[in-house]
Protein backbone atom coordinates (compact mmCIF):
# COMPACT_ATOMS: atom_id res chain seq x y z
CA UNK A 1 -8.77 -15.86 2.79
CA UNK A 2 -5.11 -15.85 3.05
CA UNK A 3 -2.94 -12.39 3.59
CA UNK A 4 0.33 -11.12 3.52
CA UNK A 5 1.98 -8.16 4.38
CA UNK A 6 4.48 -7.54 1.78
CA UNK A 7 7.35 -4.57 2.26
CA UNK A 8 7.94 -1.67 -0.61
CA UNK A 9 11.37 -2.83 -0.51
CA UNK A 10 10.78 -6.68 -0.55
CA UNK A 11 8.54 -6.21 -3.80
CA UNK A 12 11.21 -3.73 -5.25
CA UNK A 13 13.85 -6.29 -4.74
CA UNK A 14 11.52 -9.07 -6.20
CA UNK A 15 10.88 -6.88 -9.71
CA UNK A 16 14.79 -6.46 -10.21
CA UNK A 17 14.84 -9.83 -9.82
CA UNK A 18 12.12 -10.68 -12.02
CA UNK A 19 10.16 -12.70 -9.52
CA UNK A 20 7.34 -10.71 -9.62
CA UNK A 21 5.50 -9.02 -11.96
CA UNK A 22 2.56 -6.41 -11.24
CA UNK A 23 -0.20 -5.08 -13.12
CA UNK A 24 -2.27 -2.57 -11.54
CA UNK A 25 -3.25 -3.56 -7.97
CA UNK A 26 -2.32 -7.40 -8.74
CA UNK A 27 1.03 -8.64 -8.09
CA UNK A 28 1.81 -12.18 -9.64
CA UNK A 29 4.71 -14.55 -8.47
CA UNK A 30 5.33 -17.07 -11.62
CA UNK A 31 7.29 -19.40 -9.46
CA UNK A 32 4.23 -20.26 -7.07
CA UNK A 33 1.43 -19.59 -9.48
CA UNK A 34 -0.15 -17.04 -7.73
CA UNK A 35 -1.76 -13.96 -7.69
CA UNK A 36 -2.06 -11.39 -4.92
CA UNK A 37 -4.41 -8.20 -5.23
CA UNK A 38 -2.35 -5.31 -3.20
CA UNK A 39 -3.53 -2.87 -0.62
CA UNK A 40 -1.12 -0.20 0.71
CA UNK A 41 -0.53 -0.95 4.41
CA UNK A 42 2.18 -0.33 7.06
CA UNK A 43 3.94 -2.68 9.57
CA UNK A 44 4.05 -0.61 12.99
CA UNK A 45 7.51 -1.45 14.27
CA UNK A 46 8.46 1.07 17.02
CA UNK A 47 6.87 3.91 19.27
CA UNK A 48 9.13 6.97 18.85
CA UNK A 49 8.11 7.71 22.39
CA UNK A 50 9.56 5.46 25.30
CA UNK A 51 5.86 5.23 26.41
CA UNK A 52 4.45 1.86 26.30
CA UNK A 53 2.80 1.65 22.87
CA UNK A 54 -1.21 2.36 23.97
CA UNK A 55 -2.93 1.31 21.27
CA UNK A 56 -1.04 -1.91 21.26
CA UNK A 57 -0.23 -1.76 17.23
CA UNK A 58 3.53 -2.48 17.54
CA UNK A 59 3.98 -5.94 15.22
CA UNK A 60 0.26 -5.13 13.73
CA UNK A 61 -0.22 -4.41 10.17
CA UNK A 62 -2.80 -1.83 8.92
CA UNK A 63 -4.53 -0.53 6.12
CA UNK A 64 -4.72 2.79 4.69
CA UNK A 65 -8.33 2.30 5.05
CA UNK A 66 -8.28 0.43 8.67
CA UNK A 67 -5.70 4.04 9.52
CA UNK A 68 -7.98 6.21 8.68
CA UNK A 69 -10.93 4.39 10.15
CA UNK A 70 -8.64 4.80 13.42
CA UNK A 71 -8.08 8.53 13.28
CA UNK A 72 -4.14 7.86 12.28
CA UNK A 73 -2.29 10.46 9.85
CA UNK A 74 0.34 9.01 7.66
CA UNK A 75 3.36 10.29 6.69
CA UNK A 76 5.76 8.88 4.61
CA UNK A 77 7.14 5.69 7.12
CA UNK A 78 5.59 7.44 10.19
CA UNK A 79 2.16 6.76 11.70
CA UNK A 80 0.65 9.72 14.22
CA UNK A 81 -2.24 8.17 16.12
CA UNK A 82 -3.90 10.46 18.87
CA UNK A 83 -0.57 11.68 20.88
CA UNK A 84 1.50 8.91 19.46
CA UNK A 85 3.90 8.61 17.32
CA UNK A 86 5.25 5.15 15.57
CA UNK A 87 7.88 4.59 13.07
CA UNK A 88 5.96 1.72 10.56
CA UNK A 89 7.53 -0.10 7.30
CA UNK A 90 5.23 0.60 3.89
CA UNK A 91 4.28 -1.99 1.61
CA UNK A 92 1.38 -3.76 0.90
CA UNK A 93 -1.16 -6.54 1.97
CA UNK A 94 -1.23 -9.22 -0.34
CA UNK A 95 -5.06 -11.23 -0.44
CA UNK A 96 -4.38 -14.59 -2.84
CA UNK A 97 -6.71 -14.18 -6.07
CA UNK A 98 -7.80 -17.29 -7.60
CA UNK A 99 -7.70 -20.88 -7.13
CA UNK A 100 -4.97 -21.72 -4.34
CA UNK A 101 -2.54 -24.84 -4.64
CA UNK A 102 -2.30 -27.14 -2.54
CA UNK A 103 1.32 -26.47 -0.29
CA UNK A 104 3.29 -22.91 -0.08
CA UNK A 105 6.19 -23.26 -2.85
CA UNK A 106 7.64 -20.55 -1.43
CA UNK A 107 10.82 -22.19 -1.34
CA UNK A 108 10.89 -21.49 -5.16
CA UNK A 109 11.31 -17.64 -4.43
CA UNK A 110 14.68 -18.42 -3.64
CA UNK A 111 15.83 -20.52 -6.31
């Protein structure tokens, strides 16, 4: 099934715009006839610490539920796992609902 990771402020930009429209946990995108239902997930993208990154999550997406499965505490755009510390951007992962088109349109997000 196909996934996206989807930031807070990429969706927040996408509602001013009216490109998007979400009800509940299911985000819809007119212009490429889709539907995505939305889980809360971060986007590791730093180790506070200038440690190599030891559980090897910087670049990795992760569930609130796949965090807390690990042990991690989150807190607000920070991750602690263990004795580590990463700096992660919220938003979402996005699973298509639904029949899926043939080809991405996603070049209609733009016009």
């Amino acid at each position: 099934m196909a996934r996206l990771f989807i930031s807070q402020g990429r969706i927040d930009r996408w509602l001013e715009e009216g490109k998007v429209r979400l009800v509940g946990e299911t985000m819809t995108l007119p212009a490429l006839g889709r539907s995505f239902k939305l889980k809360a997930a971060v986007h590791f993208t730093r180790i506070v610490s200038e440690a190599p990154d030891p559980n090897g999550l910087i670049g990795r997406v992760k569930t609130r539920e796949q965090l807390a499965a690990l042990g991690a505490e989150c807190y607000a755009s920070s991750v602690l796992l263990g004795e580590s510390a990463y700096e992660c951007e919220t938003g979402f992962v996005g699973e298509v609902t639904g029949p899926q088109p043939l080809g991405s349109g996603l070049h209609r997000l733009a016009e």
